[in-house]
Protein backbone atom coordinates (compact mmCIF):
# COMPACT_ATOMS: atom_id res chain seq x y z
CA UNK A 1 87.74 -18.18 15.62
CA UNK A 2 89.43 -20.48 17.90
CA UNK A 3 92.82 -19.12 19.51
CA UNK A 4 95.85 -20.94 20.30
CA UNK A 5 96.49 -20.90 24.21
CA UNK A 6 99.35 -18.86 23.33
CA UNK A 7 97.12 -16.35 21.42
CA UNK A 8 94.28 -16.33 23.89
CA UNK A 9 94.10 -12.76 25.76
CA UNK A 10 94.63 -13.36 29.82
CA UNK A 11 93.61 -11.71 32.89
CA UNK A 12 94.94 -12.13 36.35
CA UNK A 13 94.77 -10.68 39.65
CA UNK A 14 98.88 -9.32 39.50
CA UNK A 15 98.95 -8.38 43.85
CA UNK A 16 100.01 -10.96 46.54
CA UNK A 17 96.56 -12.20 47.88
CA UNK A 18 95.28 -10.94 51.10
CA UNK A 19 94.58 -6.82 52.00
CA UNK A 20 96.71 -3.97 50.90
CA UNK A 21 96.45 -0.18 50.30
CA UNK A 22 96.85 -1.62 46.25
CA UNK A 23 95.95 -4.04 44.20
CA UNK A 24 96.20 -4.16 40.58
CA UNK A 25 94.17 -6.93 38.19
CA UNK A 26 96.39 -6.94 34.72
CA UNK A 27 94.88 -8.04 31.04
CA UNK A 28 97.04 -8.86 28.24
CA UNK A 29 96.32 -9.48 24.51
CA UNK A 30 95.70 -8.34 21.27
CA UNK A 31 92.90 -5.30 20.65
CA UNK A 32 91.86 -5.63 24.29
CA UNK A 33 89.36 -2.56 23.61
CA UNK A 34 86.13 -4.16 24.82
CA UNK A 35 87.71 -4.64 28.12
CA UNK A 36 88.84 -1.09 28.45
CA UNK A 37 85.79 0.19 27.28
CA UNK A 38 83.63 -2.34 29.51
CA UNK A 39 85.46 -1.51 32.53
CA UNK A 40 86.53 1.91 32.41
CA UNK A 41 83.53 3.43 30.14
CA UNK A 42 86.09 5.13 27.62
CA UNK A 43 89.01 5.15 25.67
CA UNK A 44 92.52 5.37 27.51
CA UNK A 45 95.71 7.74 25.98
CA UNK A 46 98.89 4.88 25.80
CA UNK A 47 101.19 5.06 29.02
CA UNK A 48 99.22 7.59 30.74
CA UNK A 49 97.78 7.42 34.37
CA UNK A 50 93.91 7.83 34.50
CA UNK A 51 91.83 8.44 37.71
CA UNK A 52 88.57 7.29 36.74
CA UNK A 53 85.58 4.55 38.32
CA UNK A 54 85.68 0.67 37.41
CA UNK A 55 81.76 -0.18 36.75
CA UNK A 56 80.29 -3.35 36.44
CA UNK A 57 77.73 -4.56 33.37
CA UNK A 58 74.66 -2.29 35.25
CA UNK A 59 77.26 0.77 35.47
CA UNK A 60 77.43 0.46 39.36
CA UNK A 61 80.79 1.58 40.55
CA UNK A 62 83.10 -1.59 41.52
CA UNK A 63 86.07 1.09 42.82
CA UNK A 64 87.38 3.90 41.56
CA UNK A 65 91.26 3.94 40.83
CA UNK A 66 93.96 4.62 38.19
CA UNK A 67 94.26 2.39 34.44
CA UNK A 68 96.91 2.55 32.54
CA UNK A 69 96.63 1.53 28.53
CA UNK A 70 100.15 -0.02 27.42
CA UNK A 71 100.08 -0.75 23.56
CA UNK A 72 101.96 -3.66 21.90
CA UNK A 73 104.61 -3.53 21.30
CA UNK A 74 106.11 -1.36 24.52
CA UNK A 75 104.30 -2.80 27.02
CA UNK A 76 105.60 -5.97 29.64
CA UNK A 77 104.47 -8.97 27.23
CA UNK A 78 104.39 -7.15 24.01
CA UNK A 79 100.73 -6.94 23.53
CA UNK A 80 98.38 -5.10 24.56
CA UNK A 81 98.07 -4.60 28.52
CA UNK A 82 95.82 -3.04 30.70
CA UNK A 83 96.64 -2.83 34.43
CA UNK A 84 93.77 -1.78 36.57
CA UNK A 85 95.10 -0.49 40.10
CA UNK A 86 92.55 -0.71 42.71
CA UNK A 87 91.82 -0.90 46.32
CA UNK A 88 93.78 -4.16 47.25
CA UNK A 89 90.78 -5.78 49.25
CA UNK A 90 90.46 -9.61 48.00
CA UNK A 91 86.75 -9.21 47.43
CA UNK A 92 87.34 -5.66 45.25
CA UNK A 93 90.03 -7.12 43.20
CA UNK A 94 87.54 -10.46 42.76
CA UNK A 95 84.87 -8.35 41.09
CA UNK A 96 87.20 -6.72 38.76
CA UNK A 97 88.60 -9.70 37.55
CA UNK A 98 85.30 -10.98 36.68
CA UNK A 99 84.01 -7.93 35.37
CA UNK A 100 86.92 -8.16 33.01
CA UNK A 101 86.12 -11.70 32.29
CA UNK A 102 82.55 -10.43 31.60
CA UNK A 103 83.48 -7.45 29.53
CA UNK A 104 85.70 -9.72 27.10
CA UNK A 105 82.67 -11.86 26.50
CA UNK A 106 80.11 -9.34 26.56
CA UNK A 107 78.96 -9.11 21.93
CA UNK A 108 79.46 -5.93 20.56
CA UNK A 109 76.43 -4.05 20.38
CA UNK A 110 77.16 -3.26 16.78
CA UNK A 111 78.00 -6.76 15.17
CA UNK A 112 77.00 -8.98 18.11
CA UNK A 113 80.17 -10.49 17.96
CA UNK A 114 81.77 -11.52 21.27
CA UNK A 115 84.29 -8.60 22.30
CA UNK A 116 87.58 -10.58 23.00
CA UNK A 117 87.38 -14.31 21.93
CA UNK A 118 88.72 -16.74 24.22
CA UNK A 119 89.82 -14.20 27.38
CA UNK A 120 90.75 -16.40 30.43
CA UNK A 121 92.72 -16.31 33.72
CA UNK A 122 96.13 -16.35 33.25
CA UNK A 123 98.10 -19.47 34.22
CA UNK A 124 100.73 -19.00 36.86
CA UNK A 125 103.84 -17.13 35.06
CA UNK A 126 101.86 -16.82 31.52
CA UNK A 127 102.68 -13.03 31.87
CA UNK A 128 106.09 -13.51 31.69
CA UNK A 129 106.15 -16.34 29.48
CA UNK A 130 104.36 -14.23 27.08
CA UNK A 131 107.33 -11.61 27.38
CA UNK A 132 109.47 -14.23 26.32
CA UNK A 133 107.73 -15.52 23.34
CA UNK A 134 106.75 -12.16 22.20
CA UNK A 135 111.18 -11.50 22.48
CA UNK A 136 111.14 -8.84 25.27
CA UNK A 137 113.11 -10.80 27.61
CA UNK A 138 115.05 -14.02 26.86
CA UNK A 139 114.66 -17.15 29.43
CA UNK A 140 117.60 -16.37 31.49
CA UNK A 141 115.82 -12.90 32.07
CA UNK A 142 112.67 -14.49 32.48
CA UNK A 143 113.89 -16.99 35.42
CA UNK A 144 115.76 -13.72 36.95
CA UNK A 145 112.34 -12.15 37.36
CA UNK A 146 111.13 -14.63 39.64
CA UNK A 147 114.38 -14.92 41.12
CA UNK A 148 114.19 -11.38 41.95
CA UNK A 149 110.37 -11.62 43.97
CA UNK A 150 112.01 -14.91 45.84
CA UNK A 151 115.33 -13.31 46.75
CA UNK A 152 116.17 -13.51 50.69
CA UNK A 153 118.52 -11.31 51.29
CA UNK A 154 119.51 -7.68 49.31
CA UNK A 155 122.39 -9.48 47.62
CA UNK A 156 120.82 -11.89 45.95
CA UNK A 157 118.08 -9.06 45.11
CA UNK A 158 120.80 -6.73 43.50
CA UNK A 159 122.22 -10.39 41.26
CA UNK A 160 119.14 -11.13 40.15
CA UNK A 161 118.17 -7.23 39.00
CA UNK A 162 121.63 -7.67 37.10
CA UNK A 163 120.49 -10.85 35.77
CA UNK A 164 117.08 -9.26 35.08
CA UNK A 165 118.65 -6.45 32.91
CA UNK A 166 120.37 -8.76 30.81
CA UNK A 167 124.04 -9.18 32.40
CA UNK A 168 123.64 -12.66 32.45
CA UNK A 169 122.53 -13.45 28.91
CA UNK A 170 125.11 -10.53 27.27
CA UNK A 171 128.05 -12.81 28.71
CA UNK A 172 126.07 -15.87 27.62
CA UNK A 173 125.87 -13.97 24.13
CA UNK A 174 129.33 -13.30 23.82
CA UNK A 175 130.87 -16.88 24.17
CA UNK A 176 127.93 -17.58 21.37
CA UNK A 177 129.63 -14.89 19.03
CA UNK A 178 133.28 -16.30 19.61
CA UNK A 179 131.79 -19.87 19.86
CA UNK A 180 129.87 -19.36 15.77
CA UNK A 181 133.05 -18.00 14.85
CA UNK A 182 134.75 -21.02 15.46
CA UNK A 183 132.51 -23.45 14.00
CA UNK A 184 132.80 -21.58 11.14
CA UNK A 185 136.19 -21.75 10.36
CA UNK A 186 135.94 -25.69 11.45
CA UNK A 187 133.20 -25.91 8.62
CA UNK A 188 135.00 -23.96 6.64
CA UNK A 189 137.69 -26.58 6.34
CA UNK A 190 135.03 -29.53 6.24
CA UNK A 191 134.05 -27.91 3.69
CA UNK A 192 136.70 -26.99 1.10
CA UNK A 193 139.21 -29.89 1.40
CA UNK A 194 140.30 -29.92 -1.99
CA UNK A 195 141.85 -26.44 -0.82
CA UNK A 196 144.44 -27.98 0.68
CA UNK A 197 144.39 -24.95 2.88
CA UNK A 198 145.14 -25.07 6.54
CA UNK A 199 142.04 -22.76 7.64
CA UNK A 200 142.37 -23.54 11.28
CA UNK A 201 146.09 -23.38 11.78
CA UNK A 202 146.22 -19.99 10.19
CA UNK A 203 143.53 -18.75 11.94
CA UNK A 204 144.74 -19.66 15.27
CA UNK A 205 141.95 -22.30 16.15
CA UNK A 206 143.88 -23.81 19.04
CA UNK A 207 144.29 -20.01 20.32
CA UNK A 208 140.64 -19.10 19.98
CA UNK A 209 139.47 -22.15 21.77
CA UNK A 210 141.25 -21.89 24.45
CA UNK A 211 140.36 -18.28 25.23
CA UNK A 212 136.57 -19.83 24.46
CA UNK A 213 137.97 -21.69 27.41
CA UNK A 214 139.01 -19.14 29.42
CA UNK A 215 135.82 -16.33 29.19
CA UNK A 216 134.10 -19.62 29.78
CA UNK A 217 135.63 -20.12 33.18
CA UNK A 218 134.74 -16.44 33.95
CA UNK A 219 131.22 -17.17 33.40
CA UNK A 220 131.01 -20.15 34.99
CA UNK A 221 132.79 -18.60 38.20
CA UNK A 222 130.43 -15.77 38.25
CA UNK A 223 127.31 -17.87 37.72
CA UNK A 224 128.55 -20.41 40.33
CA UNK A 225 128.30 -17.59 42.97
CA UNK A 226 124.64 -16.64 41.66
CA UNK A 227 123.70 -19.96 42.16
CA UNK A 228 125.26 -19.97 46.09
CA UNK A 229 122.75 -16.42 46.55
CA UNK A 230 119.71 -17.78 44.93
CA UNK A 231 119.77 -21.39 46.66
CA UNK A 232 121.23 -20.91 49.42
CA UNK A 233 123.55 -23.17 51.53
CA UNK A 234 122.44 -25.91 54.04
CA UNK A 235 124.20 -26.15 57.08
CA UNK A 236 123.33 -28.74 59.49
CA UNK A 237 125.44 -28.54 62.84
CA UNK A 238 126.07 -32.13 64.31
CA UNK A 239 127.78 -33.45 67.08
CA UNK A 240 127.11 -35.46 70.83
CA UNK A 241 124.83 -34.67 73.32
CA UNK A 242 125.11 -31.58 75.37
CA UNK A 243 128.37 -29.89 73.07
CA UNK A 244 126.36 -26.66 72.47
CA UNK A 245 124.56 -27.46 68.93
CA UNK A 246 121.79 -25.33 70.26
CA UNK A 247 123.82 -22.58 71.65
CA UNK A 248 125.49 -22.10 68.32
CA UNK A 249 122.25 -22.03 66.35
CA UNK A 250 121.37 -19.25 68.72
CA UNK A 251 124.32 -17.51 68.31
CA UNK A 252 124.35 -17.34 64.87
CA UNK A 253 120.94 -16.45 64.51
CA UNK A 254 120.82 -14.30 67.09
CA UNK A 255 118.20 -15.27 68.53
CA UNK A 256 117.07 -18.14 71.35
CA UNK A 257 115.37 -20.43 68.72
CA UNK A 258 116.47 -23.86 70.43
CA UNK A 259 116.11 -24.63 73.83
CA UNK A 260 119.53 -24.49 75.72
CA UNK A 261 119.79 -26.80 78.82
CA UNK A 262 122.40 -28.81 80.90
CA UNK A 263 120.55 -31.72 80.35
CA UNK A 264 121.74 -33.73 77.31
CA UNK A 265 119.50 -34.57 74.01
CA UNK A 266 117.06 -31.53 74.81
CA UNK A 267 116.87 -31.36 71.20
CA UNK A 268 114.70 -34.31 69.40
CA UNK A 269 114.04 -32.70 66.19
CA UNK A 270 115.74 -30.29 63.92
CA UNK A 271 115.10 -26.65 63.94
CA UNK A 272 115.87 -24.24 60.89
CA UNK A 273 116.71 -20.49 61.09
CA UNK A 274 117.99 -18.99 57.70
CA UNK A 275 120.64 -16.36 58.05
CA UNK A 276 122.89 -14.61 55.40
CA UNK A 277 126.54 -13.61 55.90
CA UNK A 278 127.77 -11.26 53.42
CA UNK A 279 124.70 -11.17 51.68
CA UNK A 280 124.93 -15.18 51.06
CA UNK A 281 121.48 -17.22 52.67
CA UNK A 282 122.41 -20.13 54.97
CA UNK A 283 120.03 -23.07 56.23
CA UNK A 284 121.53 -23.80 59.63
CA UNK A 285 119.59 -26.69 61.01
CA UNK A 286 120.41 -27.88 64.58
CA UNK A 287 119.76 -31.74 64.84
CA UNK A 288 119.35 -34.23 67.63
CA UNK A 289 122.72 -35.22 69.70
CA UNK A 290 124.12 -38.37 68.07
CA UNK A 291 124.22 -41.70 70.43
CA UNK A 292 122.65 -44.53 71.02
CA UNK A 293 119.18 -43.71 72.03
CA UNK A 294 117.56 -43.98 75.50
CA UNK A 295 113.93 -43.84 74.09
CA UNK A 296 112.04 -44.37 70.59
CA UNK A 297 111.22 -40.25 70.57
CA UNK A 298 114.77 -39.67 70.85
CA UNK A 299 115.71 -43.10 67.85
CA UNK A 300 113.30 -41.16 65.69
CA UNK A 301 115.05 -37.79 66.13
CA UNK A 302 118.81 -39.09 65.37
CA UNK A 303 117.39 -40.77 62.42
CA UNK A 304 116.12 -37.55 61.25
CA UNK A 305 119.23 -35.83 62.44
CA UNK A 306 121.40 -38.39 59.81
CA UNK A 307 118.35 -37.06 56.98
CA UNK A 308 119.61 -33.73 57.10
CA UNK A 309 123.26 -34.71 57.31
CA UNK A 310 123.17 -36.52 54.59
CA UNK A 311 121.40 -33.68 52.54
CA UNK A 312 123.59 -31.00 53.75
CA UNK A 313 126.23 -28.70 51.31
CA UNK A 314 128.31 -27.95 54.40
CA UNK A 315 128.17 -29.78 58.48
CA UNK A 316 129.45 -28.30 61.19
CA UNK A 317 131.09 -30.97 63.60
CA UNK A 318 130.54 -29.87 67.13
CA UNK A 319 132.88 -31.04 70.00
CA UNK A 320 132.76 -30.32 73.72
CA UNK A 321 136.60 -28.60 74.11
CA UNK A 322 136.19 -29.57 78.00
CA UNK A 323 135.88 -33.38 76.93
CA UNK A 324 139.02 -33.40 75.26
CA UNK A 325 141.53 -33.95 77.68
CA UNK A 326 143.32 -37.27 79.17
CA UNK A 327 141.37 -40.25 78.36
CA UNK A 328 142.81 -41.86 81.49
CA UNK A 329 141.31 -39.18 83.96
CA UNK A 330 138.07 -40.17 83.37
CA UNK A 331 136.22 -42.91 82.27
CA UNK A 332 133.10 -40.41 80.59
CA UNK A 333 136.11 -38.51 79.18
CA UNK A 334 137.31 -41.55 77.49
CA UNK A 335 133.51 -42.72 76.47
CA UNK A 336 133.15 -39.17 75.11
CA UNK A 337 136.47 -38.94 72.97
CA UNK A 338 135.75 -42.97 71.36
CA UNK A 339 132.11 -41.80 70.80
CA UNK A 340 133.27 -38.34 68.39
CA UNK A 341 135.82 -40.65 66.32
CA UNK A 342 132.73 -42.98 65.38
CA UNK A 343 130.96 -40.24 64.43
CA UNK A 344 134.25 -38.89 62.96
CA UNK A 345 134.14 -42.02 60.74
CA UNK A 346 130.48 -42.35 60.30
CA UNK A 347 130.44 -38.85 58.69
CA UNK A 348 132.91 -39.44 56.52
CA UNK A 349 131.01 -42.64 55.49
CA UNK A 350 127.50 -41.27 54.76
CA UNK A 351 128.57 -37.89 53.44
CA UNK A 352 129.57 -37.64 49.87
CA UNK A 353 133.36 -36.40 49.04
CA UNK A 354 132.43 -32.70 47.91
CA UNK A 355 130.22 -32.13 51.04
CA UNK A 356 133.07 -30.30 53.21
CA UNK A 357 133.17 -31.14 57.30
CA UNK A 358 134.41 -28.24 59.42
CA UNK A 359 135.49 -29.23 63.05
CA UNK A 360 134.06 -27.19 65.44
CA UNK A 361 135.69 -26.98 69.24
CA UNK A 362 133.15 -25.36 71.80
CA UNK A 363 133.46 -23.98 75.45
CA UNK A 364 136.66 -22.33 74.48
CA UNK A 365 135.87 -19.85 77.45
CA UNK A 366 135.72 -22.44 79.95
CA UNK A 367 138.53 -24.50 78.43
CA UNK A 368 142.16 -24.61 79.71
CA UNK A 369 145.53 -24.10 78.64
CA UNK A 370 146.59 -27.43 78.26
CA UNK A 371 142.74 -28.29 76.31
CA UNK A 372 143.19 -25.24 74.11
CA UNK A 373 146.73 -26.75 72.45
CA UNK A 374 145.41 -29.86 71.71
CA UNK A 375 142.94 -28.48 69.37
CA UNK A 376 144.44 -29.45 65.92
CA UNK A 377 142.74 -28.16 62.80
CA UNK A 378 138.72 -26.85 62.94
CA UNK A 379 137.55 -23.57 64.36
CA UNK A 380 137.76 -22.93 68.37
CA UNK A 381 134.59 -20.79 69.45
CA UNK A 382 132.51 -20.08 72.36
CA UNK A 383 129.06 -20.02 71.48
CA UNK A 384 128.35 -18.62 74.87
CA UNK A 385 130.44 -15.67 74.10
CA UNK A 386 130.25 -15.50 71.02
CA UNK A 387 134.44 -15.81 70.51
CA UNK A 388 135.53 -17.28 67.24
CA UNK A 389 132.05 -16.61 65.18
CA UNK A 390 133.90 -14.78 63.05
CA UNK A 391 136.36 -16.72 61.84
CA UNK A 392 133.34 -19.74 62.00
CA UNK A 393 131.55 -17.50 59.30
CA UNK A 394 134.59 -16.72 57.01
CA UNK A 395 135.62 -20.88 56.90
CA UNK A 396 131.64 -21.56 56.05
CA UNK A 397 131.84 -18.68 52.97
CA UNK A 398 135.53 -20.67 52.25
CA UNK A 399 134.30 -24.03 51.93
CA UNK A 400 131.29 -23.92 50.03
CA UNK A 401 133.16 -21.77 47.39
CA UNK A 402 131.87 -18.15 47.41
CA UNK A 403 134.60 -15.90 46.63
CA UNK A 404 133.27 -13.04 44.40
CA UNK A 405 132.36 -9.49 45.45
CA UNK A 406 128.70 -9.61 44.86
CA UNK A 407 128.47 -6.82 42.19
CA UNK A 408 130.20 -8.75 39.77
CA UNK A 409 127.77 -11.50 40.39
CA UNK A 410 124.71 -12.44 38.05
CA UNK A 411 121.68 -14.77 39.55
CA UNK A 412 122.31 -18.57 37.97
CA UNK A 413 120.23 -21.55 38.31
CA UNK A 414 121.31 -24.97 38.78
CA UNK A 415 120.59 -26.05 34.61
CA UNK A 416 122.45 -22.64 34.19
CA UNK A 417 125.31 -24.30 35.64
CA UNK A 418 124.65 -27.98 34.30
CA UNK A 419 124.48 -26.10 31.05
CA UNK A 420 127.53 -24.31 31.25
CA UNK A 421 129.67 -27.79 32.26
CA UNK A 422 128.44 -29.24 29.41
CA UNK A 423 130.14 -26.83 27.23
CA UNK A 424 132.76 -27.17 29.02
CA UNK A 425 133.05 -30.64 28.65
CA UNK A 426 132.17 -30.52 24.74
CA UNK A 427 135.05 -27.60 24.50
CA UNK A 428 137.75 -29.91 25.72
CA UNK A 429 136.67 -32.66 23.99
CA UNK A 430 137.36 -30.17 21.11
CA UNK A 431 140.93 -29.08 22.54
CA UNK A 432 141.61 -33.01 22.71
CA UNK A 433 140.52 -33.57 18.78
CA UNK A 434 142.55 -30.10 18.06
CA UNK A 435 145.43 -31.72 19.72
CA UNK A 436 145.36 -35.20 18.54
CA UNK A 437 147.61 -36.38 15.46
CA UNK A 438 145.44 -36.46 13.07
CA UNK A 439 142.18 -34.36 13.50
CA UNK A 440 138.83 -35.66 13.06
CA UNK A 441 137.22 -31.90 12.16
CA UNK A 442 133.92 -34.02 11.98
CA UNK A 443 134.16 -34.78 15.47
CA UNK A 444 135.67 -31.66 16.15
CA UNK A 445 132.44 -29.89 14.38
CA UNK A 446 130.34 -31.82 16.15
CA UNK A 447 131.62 -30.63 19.51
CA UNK A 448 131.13 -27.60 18.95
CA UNK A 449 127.83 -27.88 18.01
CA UNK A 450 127.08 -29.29 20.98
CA UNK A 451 128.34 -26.85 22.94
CA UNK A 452 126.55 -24.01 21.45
CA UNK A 453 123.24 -26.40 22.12
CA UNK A 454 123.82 -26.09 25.39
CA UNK A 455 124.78 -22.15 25.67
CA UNK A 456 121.34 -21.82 23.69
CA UNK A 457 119.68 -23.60 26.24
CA UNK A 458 120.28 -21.27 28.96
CA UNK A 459 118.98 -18.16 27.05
CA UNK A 460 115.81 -19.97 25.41
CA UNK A 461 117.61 -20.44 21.90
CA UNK A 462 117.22 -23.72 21.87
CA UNK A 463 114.69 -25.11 24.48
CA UNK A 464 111.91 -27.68 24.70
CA UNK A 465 108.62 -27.38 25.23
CA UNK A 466 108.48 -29.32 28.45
CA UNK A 467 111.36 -27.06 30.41
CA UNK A 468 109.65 -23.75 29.63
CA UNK A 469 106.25 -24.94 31.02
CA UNK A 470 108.55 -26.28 34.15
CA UNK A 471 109.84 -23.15 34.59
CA UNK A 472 106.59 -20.59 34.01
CA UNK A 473 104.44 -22.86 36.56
CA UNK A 474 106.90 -22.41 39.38
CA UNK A 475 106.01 -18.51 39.15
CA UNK A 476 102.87 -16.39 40.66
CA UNK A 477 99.92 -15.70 39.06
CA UNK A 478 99.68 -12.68 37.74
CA UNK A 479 103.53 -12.20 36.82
């Protein structure tokens, strides 16, 4: 009998390759007997722990280790799963996996049929994705799981567990219950004209809607910061020659990644550290100081430089405090000051709206009275020091919007989010037809359909084909 792909049983090695004290090789499917019985020469008791030798077709011991029998329906993907946990050398876990390949096409002795039709390596993610077809997990849940084995730092770990467990898709549940609700008093009144009954009106329509509205702006807060801790926020630090763009990536990292010198445009190509401050994971990327350039090394780092500029969520404007004095007491000082306000403009120019610049005054330790008043606006710091980091970190958490304590925070994604704002969207275009003289409860209907589409989407109600094997490739094998 041929099996859908979805119906075929899989096998995968579920461990990180390379060595390790374990390493487990998992099969899932339906009446996965012959493996068990191939493998570990007898029957297994459901959920229970047993020490026992893997063998191979000859009965030569492979390893010896523990196998544990889940049945469907209480097991990971709601069919029947055997995990195998070994020795966690790449060559051991190699010749289990093909001795369970062999063992699910090895006949029966008895009726010479093959023992599991159509057994195969899992695909990257099919694990999971199996969980979610099989309804263990939902797709928010699903995406959570990965989000969970890629998190950087422990607060986007402890979201994504919340996530994981459901937090997520219960809120995403609950504007579906008040969300039904309403389109069912709209239909309601779609459907029984003749009734000449005011349904919505008496039921408070406008009211409901706009507390729709206002759990939906919870959500979306709460997802918003989920999305910050599981992508992350790239910071690029720009600025002249020589103002300390190196120093401050060293400061913040804490760490002498970038070569500091006296000598301006040491730096000719970018250099990444990621950090976290309060739990959140930052990009910073120190670029090549911007001028014209004295060589074609240097041209091809400052175009590079305006690459990651461009692509930034946040830049950090560097500018040499010392510079910033009379124009007319030096001629460099007055080169200096004309060269930041084209970059000023420049900036503004290539950077879109949203993307927030945050002035950034250096050598605040070496930097007189008279220098230190002039600074109007930005941060003053010494990365030398290490004076003003503080209050550098709090303005970067400020501007790019993070603002909740990170238990109330669930892991999002960004079609979580582009999800979410188009309910949003569809919801006020319902608060406009609710408001409007005469009501078009078609439209109205309609809107609201729309919107629930889109909630749906996030949890795996309604999604296509294409987006679910999008999001199951980007996972391991074996999970």
């Amino acid at each position: 009998m041929l099996l859908s792909r979805h119906h075929q049983p899989i096998v995968a090695i579920a461990t990180a390759p390379g060595r390790g004290a374990v390493g487990i090789v998992r099969v899932s499917g339906r009446q996965i007997a012959p493996v068990i019985q191939g493998v570990c020469g007898r029957a297994l008791l459901p959920r229970q722990a047993t020490y026992l030798p893997f063998r191979d077709a000859q009965g030569q011991v492979i390893d010896q280790g523990l196998a544990i029998f889940f049945p469907a329906p209480h097991s990971y993907t709601g069919e029947d799963v055997l995990e195998l946990q070994a020795h966690g050398g790449p060559v051991v876990l190699q010749l289990l996996l093909a001795r369970c390949l062999e063992a699910g096409a090895a006949p029966d002795p008895v009726t010479g049929r093959p023992g599991l039709p159509g057994l195969r390596v899992a695909a990257p993610g099919e694990f999971t994705e199996r969980a979610f077809l099989n309804d263990k997990i939902d797709l928010a849940q699903a995406e959570a799981i990965a989000d969970l084995i890629d998190a950087s730092t422990e607060t986007a770990a402890r979201s994504a567990a919340r996530s994981m467990s459901g937090e997520f898709s219960q809120a995403i549940h609950q504007l579906l219950e008040q969300l039904v609700h309403l389109r069912m008093l709209v239909e309601a009144t779609l459907d029984f004209p003749e009734e000449d009954i005011d349904f919505l009106q008496q039921a408070d329509a406008r009211g409901q809607l706009q507390r729709l509205q206002g759990t939906l702006a919870s959500v979306m807060q709460r997802a918003s910061q989920g999305a910050l801790l599981r992508e992350g926020i790239k910071v690029v630090i720009a600025g002249q020659p020589n103002v300390g763009k190196s120093s401050l990536l060293n400061a913040l990292a804490g760490a002498e990644l970038a070569i500091v010198t006296p000598i301006a445009g040491t730096t000719r190509d970018k250099v990444s550290q990621l950090i976290q401050i309060e739990g959140v994971p930052l990009h910073i990327v120190d670029t090549a100081g911007l001028r014209e350039a004295l060589d074609e090394v240097e041209k091809i780092g400052i175009e590079r430089a305006w690459t990651e500029i461009e692509n930034a969520d946040a830049v950090l404007f560097l500018h040499d405090l010392l510079q910033h004095d009379d124009p007319s007491a030096s001629p460099a000082t007055a080169h200096y000051l004309a060269q930041d306000e084209r970059l000023a403009r420049l900036l503004a120019l290539k950077l879109p709206a949203h993307t927030p610049i945050i002035d950034i005054w250096n050598k605040s330790d070496l930097a007189a009275g008279h220098q230190l008043a002039q600074v109007a606006g930005g941060v003053l710091i010494s990365a030398k020091t290490g004076s003003g980091l503080q209050a550098l970190r709090e303005k970067l958490l400020q501007v790019v919007g993070w603002q909740a304590a990170p238990e109330g925070v669930f892991m999002a994604r960004e079609r979580h989010i582009r999800a979410l704002q188009g309910v949003q969207a569809q919801l006020q275009a319902a608060c406009e037809q609710l408001d409007a003289a005469q009501p078009a409860l078609d439209l109205l209907a309609e809107d609201l359909r729309q919107a629930q589409l889109h909630l749906g989407s996030i949890t795996g109600a309604f999604s296509a084909d294409d987006l679910l094997g999008e999001i199951f490739s980007r996972f391991c094998i074996g999970k």
